[in-house]
N, C-alpha and C. Protein backbone atom coordinates (compact mmCIF):
# COMPACT_ATOMS: atom_id res chain seq x y z
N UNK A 1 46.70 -55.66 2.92
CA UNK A 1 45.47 -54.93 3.14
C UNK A 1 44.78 -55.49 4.37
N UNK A 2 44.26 -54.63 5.18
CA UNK A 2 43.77 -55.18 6.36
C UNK A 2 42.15 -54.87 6.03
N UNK A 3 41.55 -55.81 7.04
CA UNK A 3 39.76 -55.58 6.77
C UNK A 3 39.67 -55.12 8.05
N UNK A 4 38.55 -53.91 8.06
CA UNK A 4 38.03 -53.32 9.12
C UNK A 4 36.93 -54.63 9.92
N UNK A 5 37.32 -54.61 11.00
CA UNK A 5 36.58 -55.71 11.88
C UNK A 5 35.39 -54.58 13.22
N UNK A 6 34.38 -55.12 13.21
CA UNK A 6 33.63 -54.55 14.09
C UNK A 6 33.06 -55.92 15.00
N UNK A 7 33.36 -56.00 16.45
CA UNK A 7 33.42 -56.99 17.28
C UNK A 7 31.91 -56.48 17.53
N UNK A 8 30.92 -57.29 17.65
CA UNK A 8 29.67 -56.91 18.00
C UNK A 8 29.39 -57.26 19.44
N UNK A 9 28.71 -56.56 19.79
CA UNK A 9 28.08 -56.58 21.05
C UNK A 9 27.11 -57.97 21.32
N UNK A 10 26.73 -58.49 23.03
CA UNK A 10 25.66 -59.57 23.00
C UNK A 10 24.45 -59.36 22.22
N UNK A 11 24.18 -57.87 22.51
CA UNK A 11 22.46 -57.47 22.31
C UNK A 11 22.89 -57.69 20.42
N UNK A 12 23.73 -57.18 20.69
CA UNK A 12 23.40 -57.15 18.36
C UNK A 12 23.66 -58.75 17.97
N UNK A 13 24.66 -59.52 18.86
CA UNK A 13 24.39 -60.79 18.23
C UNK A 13 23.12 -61.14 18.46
N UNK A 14 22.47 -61.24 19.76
CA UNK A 14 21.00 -61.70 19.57
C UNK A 14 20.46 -61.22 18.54
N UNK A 15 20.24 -59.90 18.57
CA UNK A 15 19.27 -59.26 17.44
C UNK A 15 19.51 -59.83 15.91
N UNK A 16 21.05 -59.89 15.86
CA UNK A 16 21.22 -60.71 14.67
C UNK A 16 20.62 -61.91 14.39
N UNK A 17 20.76 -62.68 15.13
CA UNK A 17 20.41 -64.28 15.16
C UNK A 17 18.93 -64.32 15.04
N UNK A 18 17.67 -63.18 16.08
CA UNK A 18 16.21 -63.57 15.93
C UNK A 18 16.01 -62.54 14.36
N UNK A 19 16.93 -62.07 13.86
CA UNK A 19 16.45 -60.95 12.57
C UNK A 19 17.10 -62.43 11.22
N UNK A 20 18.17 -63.30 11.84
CA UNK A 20 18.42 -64.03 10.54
C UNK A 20 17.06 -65.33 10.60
N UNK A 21 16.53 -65.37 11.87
CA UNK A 21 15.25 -66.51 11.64
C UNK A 21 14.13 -66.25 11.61
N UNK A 22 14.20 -64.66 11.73
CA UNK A 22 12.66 -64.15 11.05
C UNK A 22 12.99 -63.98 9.64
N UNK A 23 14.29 -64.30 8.90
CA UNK A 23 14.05 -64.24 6.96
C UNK A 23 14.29 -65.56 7.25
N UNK A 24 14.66 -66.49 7.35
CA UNK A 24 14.40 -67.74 7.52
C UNK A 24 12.97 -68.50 7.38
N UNK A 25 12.36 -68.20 8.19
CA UNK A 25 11.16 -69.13 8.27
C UNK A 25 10.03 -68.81 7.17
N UNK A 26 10.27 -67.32 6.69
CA UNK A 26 9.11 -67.39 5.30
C UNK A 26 9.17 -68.37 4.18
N UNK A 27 10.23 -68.12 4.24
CA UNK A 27 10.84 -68.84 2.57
C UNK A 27 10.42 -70.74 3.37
N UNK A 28 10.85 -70.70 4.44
CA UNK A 28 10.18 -72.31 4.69
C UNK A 28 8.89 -72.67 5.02
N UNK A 29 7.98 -71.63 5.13
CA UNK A 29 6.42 -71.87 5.22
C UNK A 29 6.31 -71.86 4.05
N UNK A 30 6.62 -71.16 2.68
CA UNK A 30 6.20 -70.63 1.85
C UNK A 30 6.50 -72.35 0.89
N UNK A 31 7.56 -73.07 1.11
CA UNK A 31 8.10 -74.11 0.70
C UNK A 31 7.24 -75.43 1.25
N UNK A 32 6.64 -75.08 2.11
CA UNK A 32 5.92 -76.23 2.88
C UNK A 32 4.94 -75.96 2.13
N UNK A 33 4.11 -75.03 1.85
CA UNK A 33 2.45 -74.25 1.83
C UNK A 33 2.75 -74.93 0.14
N UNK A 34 3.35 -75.26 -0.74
CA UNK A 34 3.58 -75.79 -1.70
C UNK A 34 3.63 -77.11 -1.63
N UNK A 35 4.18 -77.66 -0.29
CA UNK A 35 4.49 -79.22 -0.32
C UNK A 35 2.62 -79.49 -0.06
N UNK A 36 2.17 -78.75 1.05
CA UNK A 36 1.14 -79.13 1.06
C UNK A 36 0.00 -79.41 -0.08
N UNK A 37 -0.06 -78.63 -0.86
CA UNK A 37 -0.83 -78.53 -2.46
C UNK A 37 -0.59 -79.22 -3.04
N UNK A 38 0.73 -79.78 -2.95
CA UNK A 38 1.33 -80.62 -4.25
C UNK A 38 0.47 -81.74 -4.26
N UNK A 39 0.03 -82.51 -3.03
CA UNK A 39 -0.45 -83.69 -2.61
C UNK A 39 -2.19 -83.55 -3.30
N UNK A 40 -2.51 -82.38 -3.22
CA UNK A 40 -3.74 -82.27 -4.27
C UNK A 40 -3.81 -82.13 -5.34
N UNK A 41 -2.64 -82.09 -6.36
CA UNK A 41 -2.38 -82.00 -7.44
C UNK A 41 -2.93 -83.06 -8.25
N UNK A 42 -3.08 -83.71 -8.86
CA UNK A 42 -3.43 -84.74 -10.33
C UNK A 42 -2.25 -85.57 -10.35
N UNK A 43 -1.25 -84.57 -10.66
CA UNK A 43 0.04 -84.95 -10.84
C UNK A 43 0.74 -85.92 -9.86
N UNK A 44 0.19 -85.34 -8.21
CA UNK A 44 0.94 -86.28 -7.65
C UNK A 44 0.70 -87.65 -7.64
N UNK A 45 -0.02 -88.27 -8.47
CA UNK A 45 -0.43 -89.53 -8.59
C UNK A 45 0.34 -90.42 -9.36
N UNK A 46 0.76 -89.71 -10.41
CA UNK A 46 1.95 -90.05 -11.47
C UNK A 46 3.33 -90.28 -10.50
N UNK A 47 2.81 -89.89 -9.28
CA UNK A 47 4.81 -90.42 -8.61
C UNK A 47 4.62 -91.65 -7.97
N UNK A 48 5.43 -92.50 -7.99
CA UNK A 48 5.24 -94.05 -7.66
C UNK A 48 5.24 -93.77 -6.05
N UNK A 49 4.38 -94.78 -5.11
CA UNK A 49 4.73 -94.99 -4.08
C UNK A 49 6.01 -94.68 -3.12
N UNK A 50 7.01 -95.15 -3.85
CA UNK A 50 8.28 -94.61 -3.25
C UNK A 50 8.63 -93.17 -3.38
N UNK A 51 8.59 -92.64 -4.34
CA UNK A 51 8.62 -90.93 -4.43
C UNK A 51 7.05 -89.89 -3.96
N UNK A 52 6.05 -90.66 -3.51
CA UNK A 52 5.01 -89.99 -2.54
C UNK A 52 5.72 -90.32 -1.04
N UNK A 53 6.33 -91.35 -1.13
CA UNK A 53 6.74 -91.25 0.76
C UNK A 53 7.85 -90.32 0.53
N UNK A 54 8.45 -90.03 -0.33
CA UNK A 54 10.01 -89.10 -0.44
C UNK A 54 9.32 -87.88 -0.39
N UNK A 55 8.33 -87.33 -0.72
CA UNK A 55 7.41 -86.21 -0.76
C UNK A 55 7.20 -86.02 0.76
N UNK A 56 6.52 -87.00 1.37
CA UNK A 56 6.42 -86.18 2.85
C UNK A 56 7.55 -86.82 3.60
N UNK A 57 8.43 -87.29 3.20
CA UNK A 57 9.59 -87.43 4.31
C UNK A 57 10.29 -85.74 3.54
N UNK A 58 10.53 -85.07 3.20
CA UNK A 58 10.77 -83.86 2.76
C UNK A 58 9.54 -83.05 3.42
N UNK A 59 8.37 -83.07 3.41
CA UNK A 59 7.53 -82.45 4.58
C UNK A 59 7.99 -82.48 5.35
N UNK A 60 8.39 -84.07 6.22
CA UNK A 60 8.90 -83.55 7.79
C UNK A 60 10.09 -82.98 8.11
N UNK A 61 11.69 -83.09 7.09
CA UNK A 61 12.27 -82.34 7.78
C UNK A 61 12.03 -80.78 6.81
N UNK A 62 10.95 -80.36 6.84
CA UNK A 62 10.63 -78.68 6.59
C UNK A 62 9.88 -78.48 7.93
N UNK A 63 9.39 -79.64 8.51
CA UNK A 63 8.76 -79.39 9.89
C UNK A 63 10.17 -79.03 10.91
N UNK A 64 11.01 -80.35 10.79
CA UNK A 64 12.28 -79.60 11.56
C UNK A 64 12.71 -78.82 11.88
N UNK A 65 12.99 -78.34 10.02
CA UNK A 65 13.68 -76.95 9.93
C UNK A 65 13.25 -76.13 10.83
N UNK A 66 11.72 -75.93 10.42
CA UNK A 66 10.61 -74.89 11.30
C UNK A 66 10.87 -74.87 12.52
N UNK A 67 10.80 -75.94 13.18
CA UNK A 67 11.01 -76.54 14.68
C UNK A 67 12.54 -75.82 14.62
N UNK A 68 13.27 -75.93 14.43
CA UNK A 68 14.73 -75.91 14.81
C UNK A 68 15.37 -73.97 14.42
N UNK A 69 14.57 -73.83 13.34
CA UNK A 69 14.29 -72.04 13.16
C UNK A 69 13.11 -71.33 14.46
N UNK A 70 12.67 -71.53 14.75
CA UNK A 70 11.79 -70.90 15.95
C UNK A 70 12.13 -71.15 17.29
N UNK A 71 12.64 -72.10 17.45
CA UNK A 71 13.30 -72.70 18.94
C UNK A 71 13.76 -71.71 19.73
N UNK A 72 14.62 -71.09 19.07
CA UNK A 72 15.51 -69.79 19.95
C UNK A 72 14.39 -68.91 20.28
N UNK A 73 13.08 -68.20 20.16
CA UNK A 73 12.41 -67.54 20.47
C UNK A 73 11.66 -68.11 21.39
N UNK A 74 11.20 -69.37 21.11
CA UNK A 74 10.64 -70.13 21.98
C UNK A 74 11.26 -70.32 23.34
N UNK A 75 12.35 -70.79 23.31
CA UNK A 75 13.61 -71.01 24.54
C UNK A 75 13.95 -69.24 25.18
N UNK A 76 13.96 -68.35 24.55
CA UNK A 76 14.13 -67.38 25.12
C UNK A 76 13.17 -66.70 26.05
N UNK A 77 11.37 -66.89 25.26
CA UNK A 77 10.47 -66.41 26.20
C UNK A 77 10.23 -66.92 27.30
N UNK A 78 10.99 -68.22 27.26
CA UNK A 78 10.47 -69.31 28.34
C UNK A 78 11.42 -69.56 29.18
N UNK A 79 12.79 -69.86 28.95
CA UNK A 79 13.80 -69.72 29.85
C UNK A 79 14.38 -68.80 30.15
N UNK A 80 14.88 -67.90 29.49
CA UNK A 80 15.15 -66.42 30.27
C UNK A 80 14.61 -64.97 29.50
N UNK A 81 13.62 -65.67 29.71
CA UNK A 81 12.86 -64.11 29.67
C UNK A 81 12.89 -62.86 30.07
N UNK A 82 13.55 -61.23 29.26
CA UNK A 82 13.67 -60.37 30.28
C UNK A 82 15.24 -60.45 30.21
N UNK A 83 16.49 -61.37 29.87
CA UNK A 83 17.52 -61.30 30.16
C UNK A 83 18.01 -61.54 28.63
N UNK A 84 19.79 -61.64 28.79
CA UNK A 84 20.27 -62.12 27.25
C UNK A 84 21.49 -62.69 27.74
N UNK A 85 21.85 -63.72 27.27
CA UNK A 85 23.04 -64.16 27.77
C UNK A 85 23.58 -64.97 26.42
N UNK A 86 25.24 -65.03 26.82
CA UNK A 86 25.51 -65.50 25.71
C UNK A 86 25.13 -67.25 25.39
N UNK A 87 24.69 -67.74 26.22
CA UNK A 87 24.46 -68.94 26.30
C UNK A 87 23.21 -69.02 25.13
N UNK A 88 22.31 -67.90 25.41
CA UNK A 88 20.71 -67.99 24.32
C UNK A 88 21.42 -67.88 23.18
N UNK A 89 22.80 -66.52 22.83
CA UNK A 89 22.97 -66.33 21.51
C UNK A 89 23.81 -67.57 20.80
N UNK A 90 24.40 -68.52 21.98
CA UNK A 90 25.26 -69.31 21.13
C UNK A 90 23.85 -70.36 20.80
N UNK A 91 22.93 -70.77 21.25
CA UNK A 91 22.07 -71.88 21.08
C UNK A 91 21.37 -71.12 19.99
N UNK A 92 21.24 -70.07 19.71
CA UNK A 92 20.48 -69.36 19.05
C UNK A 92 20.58 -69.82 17.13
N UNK A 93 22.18 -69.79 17.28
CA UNK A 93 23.45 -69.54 16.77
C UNK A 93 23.17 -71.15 16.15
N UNK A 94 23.25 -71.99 16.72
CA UNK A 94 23.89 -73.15 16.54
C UNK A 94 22.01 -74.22 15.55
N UNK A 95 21.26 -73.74 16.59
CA UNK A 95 19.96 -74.62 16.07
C UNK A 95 19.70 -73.40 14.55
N UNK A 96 20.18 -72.07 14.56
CA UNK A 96 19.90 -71.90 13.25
C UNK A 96 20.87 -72.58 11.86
N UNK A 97 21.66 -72.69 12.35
CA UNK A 97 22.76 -73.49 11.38
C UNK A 97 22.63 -75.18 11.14
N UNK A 98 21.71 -75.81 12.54
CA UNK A 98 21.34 -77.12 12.15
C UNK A 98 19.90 -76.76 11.57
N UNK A 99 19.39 -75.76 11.72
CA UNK A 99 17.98 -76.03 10.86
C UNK A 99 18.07 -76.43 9.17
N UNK A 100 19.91 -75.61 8.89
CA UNK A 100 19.83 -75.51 7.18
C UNK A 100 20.32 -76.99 6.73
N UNK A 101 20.23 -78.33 7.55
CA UNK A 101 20.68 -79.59 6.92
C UNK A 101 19.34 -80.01 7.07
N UNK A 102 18.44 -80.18 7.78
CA UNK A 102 17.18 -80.34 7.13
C UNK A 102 16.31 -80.24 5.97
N UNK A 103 16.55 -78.53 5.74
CA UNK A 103 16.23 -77.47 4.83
C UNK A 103 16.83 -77.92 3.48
N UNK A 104 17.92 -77.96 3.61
CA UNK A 104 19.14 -78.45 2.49
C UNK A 104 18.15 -79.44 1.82
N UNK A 105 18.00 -80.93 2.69
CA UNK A 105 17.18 -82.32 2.41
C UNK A 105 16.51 -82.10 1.87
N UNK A 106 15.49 -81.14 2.71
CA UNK A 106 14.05 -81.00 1.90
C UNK A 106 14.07 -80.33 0.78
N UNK A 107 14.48 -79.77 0.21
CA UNK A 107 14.63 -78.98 -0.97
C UNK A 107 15.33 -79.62 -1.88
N UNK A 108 16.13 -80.67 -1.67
CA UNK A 108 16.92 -81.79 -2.69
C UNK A 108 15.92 -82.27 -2.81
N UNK A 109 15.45 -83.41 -1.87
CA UNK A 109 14.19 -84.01 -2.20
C UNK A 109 13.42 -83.26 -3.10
N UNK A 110 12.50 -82.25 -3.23
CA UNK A 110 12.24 -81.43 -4.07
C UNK A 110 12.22 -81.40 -5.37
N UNK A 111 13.57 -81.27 -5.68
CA UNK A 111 14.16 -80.13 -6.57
C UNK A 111 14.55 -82.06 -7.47
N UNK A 112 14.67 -83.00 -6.68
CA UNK A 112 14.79 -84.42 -7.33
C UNK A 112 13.04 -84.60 -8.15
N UNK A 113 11.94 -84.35 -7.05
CA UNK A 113 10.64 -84.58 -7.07
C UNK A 113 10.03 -83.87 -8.73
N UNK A 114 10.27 -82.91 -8.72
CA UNK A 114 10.46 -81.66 -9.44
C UNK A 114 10.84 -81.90 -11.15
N UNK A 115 11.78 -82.23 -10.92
CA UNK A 115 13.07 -82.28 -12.02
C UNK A 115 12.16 -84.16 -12.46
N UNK A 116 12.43 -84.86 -11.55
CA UNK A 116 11.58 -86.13 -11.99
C UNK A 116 9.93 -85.88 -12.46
N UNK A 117 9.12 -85.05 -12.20
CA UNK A 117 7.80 -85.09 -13.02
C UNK A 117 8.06 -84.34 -14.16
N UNK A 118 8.88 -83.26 -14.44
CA UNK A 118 8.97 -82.49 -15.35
C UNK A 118 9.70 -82.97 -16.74
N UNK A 119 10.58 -84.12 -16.31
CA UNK A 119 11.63 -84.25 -16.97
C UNK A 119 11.27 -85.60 -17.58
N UNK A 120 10.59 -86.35 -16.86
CA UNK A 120 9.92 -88.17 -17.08
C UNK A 120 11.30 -88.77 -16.82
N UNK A 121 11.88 -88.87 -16.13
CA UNK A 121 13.44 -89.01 -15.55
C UNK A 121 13.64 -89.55 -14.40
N UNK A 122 14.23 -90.20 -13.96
CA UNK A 122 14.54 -90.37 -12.58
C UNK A 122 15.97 -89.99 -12.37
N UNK A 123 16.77 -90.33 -13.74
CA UNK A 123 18.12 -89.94 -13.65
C UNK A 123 18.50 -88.28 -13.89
N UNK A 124 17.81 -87.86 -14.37
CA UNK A 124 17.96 -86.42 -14.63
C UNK A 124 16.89 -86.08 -13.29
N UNK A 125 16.24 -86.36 -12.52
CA UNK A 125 15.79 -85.85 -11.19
C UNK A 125 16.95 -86.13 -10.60
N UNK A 126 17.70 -87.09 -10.41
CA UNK A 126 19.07 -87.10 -9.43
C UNK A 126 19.65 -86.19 -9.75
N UNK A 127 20.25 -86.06 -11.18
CA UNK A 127 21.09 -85.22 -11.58
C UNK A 127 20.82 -83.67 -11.23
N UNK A 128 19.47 -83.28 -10.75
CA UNK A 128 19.05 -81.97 -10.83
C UNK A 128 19.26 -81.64 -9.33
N UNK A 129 19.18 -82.64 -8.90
CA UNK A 129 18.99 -82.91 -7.60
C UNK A 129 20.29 -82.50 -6.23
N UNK A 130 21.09 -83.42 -7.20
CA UNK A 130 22.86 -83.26 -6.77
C UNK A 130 23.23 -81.71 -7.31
N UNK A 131 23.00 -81.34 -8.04
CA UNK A 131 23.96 -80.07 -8.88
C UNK A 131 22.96 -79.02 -7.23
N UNK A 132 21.36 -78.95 -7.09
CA UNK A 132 20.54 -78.47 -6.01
C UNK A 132 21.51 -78.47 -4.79
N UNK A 133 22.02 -79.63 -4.10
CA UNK A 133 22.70 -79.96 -2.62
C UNK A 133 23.86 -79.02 -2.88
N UNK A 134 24.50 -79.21 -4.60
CA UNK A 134 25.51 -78.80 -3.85
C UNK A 134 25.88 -77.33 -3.78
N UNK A 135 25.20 -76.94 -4.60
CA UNK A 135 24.86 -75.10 -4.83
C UNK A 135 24.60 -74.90 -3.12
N UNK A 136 23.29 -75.89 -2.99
CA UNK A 136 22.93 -75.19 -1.10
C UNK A 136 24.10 -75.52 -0.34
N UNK A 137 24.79 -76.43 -0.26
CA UNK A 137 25.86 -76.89 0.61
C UNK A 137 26.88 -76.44 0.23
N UNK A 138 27.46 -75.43 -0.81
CA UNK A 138 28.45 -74.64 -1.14
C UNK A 138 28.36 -73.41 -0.27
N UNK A 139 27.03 -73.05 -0.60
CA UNK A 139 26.54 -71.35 -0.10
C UNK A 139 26.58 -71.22 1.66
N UNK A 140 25.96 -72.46 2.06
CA UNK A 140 25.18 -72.34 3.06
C UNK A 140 26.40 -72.95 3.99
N UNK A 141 27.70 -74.15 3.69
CA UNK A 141 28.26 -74.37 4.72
C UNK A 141 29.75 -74.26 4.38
N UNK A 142 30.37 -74.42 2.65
CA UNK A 142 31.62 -74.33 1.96
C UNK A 142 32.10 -73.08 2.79
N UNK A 143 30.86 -71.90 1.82
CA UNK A 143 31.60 -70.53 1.86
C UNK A 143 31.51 -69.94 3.33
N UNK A 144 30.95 -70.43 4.39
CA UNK A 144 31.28 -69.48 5.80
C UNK A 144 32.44 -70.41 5.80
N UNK A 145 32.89 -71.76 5.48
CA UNK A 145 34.20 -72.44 5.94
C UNK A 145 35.31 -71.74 5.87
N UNK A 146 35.28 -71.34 4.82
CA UNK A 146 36.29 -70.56 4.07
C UNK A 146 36.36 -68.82 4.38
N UNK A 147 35.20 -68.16 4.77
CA UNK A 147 35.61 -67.24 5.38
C UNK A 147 35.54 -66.78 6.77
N UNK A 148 35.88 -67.67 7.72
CA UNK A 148 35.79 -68.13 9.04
C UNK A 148 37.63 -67.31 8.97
N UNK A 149 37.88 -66.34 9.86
CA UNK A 149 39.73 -65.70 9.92
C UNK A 149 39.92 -67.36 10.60
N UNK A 150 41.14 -66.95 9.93
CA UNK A 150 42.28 -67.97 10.67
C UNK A 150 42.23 -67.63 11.72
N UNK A 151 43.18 -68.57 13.00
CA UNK A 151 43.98 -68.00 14.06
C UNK A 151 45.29 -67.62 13.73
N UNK A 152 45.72 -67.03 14.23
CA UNK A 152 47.22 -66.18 14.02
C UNK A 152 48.38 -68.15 14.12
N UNK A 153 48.88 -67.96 13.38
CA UNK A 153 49.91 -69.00 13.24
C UNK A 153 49.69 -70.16 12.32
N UNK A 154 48.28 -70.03 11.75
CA UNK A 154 47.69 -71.21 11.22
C UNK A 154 47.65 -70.84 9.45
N UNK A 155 47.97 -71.31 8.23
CA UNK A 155 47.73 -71.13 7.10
C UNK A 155 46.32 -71.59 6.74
């Protein structure tokens, strides 16, 4: 069985790339705009010293992310503005795919943070924590591995 392949054009990869980091960046304001509150919570007082600095070291790389999801728009109005080249779509391309190991972090951190107030746990926050990475690191870097075509000669 063969799969129908459609080779896209520069303009649609760009368009692709600024349409995949405009759904990108809600879901990471929306994740921050939570980190921020949390810190006014009651609750966050109950986390020891070491898991309040794990709290905003997970703030900053959601700042990353942010930083590293907006870049390509930024770099485009400013360095070639008016033009498209494949050079913007591969950088485009590449800082959106390093934004999601940040993203990944911060949301382990999290989802550890999380799972540890809810649970009175530290070991079941790891545990919630790891099963978190690896769901995101299955989705987000396993499965394009795996459906990346071969080259012709290669199993």
């Amino acid at each position: 069985m063969t799969e129908d392949v459609h080779k896209e054009s520069l303009e649609e990869e760009a368009t692709h790339a600024t349409d995949e980091a405009r759904m990108l960046l809600p879901g990471v304001q929306a994740v921050m705009g939570f980190q921020l509150i949390a810190v006014f919570n009651q609750r966050f007082e109950s986390l020891g010293p070491a898991e309040q600095v794990l709290h905003l070291g997970a703030f900053f790389l959601l700042v990353v992310a942010m930083a590293l999801i907006m870049a390509p728009a930024a770099y485009h109005r400013q360095a070639e503005r008016g033009i498209l080249t494949r050079r913007f779509v591969n950088l485009a391309s590449r800082l959106l795919t390093l934004a999601l190991i940040p993203l990944l972090l911060a949301v382990t951190a999290d989802a550890y943070l999380l799972a540890r107030l809810i649970l009175h746990s530290a070991r079941a926050g790891w545990i919630v924590a790891s099963v978190v990475a690896a769901i995101l690191a299955g989705l987000w870097f396993l499965l394009p591995a795996l459906g990346r075509p071969r080259k012709p000669g290669r199993l």
